[in-house]
N, C-alpha and C. Protein backbone atom coordinates (compact mmCIF):
# COMPACT_ATOMS: atom_id res chain seq x y z
N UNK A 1 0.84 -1.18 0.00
CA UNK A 1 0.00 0.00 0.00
C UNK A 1 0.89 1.25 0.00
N UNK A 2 0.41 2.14 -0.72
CA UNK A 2 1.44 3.50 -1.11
C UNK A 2 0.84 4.46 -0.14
N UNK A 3 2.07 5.10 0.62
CA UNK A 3 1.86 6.13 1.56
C UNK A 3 1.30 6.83 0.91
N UNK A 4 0.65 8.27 1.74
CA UNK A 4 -0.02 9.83 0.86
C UNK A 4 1.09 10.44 0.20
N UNK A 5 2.42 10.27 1.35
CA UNK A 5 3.60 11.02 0.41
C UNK A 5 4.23 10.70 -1.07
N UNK A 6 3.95 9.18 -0.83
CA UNK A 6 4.30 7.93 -2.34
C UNK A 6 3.12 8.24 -3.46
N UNK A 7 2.21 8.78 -2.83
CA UNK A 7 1.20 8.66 -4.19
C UNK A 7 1.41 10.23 -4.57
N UNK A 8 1.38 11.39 -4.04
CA UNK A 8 1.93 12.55 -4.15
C UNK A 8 3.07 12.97 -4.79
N UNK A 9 3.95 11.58 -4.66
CA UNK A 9 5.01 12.09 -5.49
C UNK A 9 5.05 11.20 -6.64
N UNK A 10 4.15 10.36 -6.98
CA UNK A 10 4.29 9.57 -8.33
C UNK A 10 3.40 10.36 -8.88
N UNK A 11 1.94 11.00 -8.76
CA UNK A 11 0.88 12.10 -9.54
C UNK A 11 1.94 13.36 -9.92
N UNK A 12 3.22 14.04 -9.01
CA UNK A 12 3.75 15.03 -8.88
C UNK A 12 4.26 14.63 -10.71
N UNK A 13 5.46 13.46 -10.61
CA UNK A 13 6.20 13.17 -11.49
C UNK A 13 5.06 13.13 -12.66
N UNK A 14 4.31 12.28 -12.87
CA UNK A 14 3.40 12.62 -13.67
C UNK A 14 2.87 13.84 -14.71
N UNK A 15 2.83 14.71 -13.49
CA UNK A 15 2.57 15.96 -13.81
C UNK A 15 3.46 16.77 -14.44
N UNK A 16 4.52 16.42 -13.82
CA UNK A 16 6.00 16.95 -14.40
C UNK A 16 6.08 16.17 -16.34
N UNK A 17 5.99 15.00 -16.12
CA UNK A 17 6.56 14.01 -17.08
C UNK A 17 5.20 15.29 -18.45
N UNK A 18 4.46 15.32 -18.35
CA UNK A 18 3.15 15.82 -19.07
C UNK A 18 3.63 17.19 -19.15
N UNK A 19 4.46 17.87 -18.54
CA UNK A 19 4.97 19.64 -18.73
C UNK A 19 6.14 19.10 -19.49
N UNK A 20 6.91 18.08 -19.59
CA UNK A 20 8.44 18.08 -19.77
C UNK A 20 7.57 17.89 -21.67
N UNK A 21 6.99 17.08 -21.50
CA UNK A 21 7.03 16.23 -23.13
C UNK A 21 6.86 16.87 -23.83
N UNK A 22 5.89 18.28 -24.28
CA UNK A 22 5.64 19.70 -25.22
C UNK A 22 7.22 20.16 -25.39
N UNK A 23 7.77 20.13 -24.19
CA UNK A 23 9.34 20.98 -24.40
C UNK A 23 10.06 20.41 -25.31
N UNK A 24 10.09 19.31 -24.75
CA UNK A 24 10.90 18.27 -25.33
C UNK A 24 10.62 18.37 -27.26
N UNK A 25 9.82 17.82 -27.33
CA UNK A 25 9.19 18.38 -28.77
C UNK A 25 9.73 19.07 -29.37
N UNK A 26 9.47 20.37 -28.94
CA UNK A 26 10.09 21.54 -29.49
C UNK A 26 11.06 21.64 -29.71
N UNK A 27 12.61 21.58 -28.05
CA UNK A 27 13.84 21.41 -28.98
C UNK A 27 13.89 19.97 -29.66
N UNK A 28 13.13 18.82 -29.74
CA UNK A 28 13.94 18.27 -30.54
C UNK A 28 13.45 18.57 -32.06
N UNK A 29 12.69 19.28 -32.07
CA UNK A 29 12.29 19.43 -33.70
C UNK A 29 13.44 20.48 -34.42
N UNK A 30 13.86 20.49 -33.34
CA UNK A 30 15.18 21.57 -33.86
C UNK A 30 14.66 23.28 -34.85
N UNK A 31 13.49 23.22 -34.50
CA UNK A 31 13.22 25.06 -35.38
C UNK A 31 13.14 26.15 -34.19
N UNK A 32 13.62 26.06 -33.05
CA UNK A 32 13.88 27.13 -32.11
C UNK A 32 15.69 27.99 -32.00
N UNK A 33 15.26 29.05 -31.88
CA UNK A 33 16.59 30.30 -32.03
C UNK A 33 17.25 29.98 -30.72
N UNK A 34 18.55 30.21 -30.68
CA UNK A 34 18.96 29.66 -29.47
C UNK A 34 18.37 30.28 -28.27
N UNK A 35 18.16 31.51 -28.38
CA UNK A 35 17.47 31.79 -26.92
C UNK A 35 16.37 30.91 -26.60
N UNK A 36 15.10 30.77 -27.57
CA UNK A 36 14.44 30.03 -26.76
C UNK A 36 14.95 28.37 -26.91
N UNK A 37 15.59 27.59 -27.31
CA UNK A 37 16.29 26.61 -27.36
C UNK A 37 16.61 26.49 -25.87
N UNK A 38 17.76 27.39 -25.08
CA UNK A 38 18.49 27.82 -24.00
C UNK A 38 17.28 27.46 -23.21
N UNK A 39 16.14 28.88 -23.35
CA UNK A 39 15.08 28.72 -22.48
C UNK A 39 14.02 27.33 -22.14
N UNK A 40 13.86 26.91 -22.99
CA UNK A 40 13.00 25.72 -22.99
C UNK A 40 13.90 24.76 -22.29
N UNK A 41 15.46 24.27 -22.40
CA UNK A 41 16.48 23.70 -21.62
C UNK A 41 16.43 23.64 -20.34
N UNK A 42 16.29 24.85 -19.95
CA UNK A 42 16.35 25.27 -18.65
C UNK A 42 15.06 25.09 -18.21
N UNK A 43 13.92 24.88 -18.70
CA UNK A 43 12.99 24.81 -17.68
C UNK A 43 12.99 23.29 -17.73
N UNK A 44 12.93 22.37 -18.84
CA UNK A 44 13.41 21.03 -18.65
C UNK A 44 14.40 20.73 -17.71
N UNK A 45 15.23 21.40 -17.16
CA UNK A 45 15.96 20.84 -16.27
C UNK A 45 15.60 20.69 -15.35
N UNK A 46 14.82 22.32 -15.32
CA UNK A 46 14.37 22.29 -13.60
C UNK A 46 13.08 21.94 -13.49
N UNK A 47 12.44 21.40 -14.37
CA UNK A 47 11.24 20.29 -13.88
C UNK A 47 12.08 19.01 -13.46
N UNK A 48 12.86 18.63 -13.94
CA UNK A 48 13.50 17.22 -13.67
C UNK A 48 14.12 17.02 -12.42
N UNK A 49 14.40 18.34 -11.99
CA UNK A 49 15.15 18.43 -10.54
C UNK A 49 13.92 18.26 -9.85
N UNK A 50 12.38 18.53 -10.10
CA UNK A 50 11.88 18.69 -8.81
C UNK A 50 11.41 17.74 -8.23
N UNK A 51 11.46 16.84 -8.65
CA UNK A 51 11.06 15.38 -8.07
C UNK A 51 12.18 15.09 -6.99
N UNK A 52 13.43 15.47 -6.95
CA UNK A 52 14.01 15.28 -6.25
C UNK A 52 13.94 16.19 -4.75
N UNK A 53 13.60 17.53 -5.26
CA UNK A 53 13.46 18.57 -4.39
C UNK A 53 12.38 18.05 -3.36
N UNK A 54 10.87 17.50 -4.05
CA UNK A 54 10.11 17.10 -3.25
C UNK A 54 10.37 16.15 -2.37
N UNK A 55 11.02 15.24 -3.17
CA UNK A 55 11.28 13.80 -1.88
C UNK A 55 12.12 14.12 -0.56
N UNK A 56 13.26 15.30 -0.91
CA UNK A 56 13.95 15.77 0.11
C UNK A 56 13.02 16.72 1.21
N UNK A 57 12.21 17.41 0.63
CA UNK A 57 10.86 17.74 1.68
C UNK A 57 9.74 16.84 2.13
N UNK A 58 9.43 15.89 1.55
CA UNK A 58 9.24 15.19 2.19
C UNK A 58 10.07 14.37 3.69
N UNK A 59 11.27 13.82 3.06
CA UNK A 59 12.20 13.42 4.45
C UNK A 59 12.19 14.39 5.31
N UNK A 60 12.96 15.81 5.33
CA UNK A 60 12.58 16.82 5.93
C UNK A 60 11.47 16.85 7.32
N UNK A 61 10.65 17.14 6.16
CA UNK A 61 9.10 16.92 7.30
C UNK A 61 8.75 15.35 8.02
N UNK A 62 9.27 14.41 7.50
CA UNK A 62 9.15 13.40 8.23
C UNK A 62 10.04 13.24 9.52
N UNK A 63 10.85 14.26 9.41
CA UNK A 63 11.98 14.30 10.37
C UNK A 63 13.55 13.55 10.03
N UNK A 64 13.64 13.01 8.21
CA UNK A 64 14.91 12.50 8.46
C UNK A 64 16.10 13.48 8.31
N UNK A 65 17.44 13.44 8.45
CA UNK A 65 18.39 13.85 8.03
C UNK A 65 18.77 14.54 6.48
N UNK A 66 18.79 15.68 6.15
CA UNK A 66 19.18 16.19 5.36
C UNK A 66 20.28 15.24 4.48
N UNK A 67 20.33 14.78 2.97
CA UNK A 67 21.26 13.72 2.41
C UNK A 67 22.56 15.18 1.89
């Protein structure tokens, strides 16, 4: 059985995975100027980081040790 925090963060990724895939698209169709190329990069990254960000707030609030 999946904790509230386990199901929160697999809908989270989800949600993420469904913002990342339009980006993705785009640079790979290769017709973007490098700025927005750059830009679209960067927010792909930092959707990809946040799955991690969450799980570390999660531990956090559960009380574990900072990794």
């Amino acid at each position: 059985m999946l904790t509230f925090n386990m199901r929160v963060a697999r809908e989270f990724r989800k949600l993420i995975d469904e913002r990342v895939e339009p980006l993705m698209e785009a640079v790979i169709g290769g017709q973007l100027s490098k700025s927005d190329y750059r830009h679209r990069a960067g927010q792909i990254r930092g959707l990809q980081e946040a799955p991690d960000l969450l799980a570390e707030a999660i531990s956090i609030c559960e009380g574990k040790d900072r990794e």
